[in-house]
PDB file of N, CA and C in Angstrom:
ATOM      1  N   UNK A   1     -30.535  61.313-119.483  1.00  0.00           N
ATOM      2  CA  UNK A   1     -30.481  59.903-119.761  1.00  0.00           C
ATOM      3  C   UNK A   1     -30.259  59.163-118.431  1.00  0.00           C
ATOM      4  N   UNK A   2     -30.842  57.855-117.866  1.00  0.00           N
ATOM      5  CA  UNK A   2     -30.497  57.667-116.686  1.00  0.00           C
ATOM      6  C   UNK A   2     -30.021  56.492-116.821  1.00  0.00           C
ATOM      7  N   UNK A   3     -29.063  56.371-115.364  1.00  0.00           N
ATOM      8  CA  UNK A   3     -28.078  55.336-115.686  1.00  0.00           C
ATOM      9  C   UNK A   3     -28.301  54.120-115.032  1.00  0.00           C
ATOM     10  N   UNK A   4     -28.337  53.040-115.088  1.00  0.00           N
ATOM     11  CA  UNK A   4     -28.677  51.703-114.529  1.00  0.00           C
ATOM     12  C   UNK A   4     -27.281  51.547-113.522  1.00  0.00           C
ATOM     13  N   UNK A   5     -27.751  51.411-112.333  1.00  0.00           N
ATOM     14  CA  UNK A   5     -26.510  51.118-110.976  1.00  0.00           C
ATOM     15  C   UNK A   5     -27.000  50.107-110.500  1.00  0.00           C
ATOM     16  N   UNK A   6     -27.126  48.650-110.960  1.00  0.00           N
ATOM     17  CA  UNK A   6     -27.066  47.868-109.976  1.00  0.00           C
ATOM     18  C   UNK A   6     -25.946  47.160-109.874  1.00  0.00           C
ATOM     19  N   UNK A   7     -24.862  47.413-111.008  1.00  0.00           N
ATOM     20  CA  UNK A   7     -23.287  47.151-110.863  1.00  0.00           C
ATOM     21  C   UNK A   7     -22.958  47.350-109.484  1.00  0.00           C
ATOM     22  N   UNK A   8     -23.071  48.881-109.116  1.00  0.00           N
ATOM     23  CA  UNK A   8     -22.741  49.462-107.720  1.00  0.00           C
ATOM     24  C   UNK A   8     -23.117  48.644-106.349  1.00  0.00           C
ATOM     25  N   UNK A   9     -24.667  48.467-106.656  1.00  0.00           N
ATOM     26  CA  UNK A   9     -25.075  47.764-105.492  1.00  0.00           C
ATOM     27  C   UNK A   9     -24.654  46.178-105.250  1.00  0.00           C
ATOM     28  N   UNK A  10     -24.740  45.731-106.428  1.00  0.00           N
ATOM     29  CA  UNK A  10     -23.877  43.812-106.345  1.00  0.00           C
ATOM     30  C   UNK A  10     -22.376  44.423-105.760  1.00  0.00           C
ATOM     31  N   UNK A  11     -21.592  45.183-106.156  1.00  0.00           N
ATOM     32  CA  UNK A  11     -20.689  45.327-105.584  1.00  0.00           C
ATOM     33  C   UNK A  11     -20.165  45.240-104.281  1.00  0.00           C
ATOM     34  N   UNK A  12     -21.579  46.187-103.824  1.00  0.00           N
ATOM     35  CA  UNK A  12     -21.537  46.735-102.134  1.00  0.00           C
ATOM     36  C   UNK A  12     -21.789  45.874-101.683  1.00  0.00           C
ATOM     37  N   UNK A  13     -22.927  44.632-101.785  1.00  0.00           N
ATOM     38  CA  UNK A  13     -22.812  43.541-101.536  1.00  0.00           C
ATOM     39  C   UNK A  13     -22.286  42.473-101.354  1.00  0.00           C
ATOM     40  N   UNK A  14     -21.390  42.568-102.703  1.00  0.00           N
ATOM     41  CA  UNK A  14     -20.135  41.311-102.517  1.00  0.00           C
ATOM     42  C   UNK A  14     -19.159  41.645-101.282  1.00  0.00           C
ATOM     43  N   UNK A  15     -19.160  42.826-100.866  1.00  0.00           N
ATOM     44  CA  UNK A  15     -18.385  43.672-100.385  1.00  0.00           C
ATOM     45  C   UNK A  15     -18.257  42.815 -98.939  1.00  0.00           C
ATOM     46  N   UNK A  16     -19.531  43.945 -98.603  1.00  0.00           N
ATOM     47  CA  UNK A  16     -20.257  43.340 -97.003  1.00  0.00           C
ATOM     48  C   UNK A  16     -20.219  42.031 -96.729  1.00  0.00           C
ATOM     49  N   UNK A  17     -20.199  40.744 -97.774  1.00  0.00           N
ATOM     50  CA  UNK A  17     -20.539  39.290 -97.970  1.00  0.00           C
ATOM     51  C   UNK A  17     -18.594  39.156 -97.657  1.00  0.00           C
ATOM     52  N   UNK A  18     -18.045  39.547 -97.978  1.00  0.00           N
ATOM     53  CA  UNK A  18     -16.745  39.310 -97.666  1.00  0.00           C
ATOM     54  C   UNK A  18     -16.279  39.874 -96.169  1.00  0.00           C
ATOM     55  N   UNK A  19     -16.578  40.934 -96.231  1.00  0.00           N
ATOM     56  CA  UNK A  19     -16.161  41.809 -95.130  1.00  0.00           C
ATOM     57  C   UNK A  19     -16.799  40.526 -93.785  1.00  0.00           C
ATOM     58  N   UNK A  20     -18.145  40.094 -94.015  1.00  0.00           N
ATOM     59  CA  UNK A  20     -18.837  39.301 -92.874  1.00  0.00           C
ATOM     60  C   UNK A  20     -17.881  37.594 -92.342  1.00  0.00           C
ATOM     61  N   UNK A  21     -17.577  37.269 -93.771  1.00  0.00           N
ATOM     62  CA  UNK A  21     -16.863  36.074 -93.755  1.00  0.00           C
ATOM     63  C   UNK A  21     -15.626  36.253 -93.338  1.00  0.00           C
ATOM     64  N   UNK A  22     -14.933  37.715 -93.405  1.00  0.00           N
ATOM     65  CA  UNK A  22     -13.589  37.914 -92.803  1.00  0.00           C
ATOM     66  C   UNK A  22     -13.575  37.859 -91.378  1.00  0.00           C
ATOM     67  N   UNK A  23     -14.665  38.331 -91.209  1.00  0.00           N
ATOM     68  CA  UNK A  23     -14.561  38.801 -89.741  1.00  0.00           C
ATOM     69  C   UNK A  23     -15.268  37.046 -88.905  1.00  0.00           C
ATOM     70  N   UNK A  24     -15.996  36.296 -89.483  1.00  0.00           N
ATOM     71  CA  UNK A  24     -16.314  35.097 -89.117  1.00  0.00           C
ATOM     72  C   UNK A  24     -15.068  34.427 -88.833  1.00  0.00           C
ATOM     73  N   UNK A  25     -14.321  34.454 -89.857  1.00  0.00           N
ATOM     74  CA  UNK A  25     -13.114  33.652 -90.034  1.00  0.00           C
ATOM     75  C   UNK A  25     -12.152  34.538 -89.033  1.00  0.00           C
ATOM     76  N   UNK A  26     -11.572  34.803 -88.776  1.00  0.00           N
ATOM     77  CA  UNK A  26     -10.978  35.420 -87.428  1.00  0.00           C
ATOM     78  C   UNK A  26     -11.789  35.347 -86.349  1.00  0.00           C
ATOM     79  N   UNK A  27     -12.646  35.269 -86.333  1.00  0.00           N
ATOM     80  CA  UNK A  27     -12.924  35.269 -84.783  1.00  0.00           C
ATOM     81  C   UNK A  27     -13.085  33.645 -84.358  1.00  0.00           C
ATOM     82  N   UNK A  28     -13.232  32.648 -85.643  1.00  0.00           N
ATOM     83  CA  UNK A  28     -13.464  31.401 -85.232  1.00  0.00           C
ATOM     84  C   UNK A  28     -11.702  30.705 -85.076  1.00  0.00           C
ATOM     85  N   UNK A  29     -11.072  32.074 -85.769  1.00  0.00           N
ATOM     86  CA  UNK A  29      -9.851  31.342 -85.440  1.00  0.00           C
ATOM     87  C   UNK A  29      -8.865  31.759 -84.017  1.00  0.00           C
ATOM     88  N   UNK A  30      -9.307  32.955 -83.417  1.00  0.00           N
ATOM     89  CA  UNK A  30      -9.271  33.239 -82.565  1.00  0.00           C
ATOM     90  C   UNK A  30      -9.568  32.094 -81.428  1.00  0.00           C
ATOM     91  N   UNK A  31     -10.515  32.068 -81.469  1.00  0.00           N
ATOM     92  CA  UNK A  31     -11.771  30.943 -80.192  1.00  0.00           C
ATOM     93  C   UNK A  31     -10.652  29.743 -80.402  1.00  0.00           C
ATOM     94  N   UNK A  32      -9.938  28.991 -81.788  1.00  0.00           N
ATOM     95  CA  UNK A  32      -9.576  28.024 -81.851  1.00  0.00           C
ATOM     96  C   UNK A  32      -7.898  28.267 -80.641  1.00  0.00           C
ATOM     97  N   UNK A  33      -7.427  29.448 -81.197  1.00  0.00           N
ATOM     98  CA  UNK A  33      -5.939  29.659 -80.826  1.00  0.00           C
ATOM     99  C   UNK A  33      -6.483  29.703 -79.360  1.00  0.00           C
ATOM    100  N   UNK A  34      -7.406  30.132 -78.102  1.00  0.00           N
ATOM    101  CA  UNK A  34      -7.383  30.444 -77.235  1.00  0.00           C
ATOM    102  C   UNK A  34      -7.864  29.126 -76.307  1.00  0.00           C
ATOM    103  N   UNK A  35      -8.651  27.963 -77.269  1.00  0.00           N
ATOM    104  CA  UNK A  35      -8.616  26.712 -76.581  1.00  0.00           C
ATOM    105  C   UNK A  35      -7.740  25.445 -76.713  1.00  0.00           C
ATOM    106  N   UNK A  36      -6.894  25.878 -77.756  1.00  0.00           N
ATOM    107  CA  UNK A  36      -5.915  24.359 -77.729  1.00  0.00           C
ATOM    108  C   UNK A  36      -4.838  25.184 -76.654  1.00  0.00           C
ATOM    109  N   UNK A  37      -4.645  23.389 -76.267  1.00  0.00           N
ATOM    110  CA  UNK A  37      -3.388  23.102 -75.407  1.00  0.00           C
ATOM    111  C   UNK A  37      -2.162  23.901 -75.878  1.00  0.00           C
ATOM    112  N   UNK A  38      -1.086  24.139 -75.249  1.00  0.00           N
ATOM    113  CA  UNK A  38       0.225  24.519 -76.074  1.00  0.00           C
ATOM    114  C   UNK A  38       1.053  23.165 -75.515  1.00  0.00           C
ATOM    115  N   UNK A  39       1.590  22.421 -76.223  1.00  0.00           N
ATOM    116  CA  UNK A  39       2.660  21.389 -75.632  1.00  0.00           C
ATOM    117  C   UNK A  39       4.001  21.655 -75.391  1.00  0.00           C
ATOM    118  N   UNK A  40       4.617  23.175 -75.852  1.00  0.00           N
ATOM    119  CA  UNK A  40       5.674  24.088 -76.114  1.00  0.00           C
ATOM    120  C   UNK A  40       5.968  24.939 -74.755  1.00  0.00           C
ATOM    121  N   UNK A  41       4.693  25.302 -74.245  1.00  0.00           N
ATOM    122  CA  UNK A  41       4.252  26.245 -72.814  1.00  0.00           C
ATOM    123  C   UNK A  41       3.915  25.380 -71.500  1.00  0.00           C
ATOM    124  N   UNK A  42       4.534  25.395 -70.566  1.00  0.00           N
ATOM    125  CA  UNK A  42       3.542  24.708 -69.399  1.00  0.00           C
ATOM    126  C   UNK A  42       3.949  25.991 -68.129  1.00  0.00           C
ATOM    127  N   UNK A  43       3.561  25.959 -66.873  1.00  0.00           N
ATOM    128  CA  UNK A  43       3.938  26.023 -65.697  1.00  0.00           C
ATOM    129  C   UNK A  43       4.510  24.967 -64.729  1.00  0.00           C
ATOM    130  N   UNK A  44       4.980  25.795 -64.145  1.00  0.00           N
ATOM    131  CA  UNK A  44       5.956  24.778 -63.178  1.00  0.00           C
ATOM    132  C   UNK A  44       5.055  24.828 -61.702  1.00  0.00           C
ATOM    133  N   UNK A  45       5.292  24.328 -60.551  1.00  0.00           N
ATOM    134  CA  UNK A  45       4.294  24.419 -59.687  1.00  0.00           C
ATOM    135  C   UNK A  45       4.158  25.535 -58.530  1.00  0.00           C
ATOM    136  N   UNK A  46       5.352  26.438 -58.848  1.00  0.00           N
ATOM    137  CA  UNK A  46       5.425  27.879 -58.518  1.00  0.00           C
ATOM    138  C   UNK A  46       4.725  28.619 -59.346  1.00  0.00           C
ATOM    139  N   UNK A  47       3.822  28.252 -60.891  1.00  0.00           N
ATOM    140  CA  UNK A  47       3.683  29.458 -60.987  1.00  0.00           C
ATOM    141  C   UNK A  47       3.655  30.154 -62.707  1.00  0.00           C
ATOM    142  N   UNK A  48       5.279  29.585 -62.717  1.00  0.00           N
ATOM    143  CA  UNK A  48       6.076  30.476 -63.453  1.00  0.00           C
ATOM    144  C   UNK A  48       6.188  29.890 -64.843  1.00  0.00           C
ATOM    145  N   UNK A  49       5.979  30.346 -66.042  1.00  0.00           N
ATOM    146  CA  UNK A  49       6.010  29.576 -67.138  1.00  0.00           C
ATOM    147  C   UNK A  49       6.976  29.263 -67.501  1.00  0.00           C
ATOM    148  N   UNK A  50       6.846  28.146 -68.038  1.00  0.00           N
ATOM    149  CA  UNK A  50       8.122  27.746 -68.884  1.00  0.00           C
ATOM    150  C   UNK A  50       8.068  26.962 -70.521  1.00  0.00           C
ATOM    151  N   UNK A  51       9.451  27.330 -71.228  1.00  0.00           N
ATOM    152  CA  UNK A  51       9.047  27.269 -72.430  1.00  0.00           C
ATOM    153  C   UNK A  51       9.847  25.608 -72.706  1.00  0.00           C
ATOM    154  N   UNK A  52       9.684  24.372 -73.476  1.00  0.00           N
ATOM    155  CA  UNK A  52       9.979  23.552 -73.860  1.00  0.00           C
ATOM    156  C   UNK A  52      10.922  23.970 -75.258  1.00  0.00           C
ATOM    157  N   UNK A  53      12.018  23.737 -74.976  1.00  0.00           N
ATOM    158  CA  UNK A  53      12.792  23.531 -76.434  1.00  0.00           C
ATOM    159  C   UNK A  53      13.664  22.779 -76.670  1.00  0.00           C
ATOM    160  N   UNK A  54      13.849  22.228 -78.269  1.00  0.00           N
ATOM    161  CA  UNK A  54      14.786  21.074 -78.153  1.00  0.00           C
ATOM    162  C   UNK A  54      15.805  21.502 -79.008  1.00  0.00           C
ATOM    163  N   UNK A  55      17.150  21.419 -78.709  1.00  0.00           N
ATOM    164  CA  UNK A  55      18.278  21.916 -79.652  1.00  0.00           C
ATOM    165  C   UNK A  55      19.103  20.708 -80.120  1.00  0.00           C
ATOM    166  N   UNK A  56      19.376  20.767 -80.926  1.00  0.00           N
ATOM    167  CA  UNK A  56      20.275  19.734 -81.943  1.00  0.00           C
ATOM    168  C   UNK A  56      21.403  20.545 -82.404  1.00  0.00           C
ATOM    169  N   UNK A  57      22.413  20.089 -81.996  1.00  0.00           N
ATOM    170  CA  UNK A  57      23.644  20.691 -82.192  1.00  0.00           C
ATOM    171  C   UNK A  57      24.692  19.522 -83.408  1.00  0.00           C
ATOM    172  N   UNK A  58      25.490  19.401 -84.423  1.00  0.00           N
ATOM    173  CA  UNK A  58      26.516  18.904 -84.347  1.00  0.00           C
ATOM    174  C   UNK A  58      27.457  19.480 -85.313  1.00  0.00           C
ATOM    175  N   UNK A  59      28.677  19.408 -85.139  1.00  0.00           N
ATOM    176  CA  UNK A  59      29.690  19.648 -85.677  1.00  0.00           C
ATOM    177  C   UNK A  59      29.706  19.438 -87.379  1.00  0.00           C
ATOM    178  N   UNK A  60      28.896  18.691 -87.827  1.00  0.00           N
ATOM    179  CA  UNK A  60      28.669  19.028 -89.410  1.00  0.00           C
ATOM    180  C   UNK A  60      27.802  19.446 -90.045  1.00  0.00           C
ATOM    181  N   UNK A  61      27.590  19.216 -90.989  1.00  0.00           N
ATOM    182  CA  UNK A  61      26.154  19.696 -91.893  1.00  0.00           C
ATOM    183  C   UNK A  61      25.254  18.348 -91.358  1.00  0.00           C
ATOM    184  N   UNK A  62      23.817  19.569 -90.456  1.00  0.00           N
ATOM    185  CA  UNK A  62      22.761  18.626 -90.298  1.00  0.00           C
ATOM    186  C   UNK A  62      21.913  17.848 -91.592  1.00  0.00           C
ATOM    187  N   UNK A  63      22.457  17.833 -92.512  1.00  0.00           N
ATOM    188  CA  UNK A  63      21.727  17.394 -93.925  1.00  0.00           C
ATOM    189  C   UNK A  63      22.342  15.954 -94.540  1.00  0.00           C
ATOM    190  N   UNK A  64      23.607  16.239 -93.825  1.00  0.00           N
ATOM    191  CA  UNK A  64      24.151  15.059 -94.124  1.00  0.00           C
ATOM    192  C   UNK A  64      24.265  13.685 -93.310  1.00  0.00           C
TER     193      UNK A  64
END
């Protein structure tokens, strides 16, 4: 009796159709992370990086 497989093959397809869009999608997000600015990161004029941070300190609950 023979068996009808094109279940199998739409499968393998949906498959590859994902697998292609995964790999689109990372690499376009890649390209994105490697051309924006960081406003967090700069150098100083030696050289040497430096990181921007801002601390908020106070003695009570910051919520209140």
């Amino acid at each position: 009796m023979p068996t009808c497989r094109p279940c199998r093959c739409l499968a393998s397809g949906t498959r590859l159709r994902q697998l292609c869009l995964l790999a689109i999608t990372a690499l376009s997000a890649l390209v994105a992370a490697a051309t924006s600015s960081s406003t967090w990161i700069d150098s100083n004029p030696a050289g040497e990086r430096r990181v921007h941070l801002y601390f908020f300190w106070t003695s009570s609950c910051p919520h209140c």
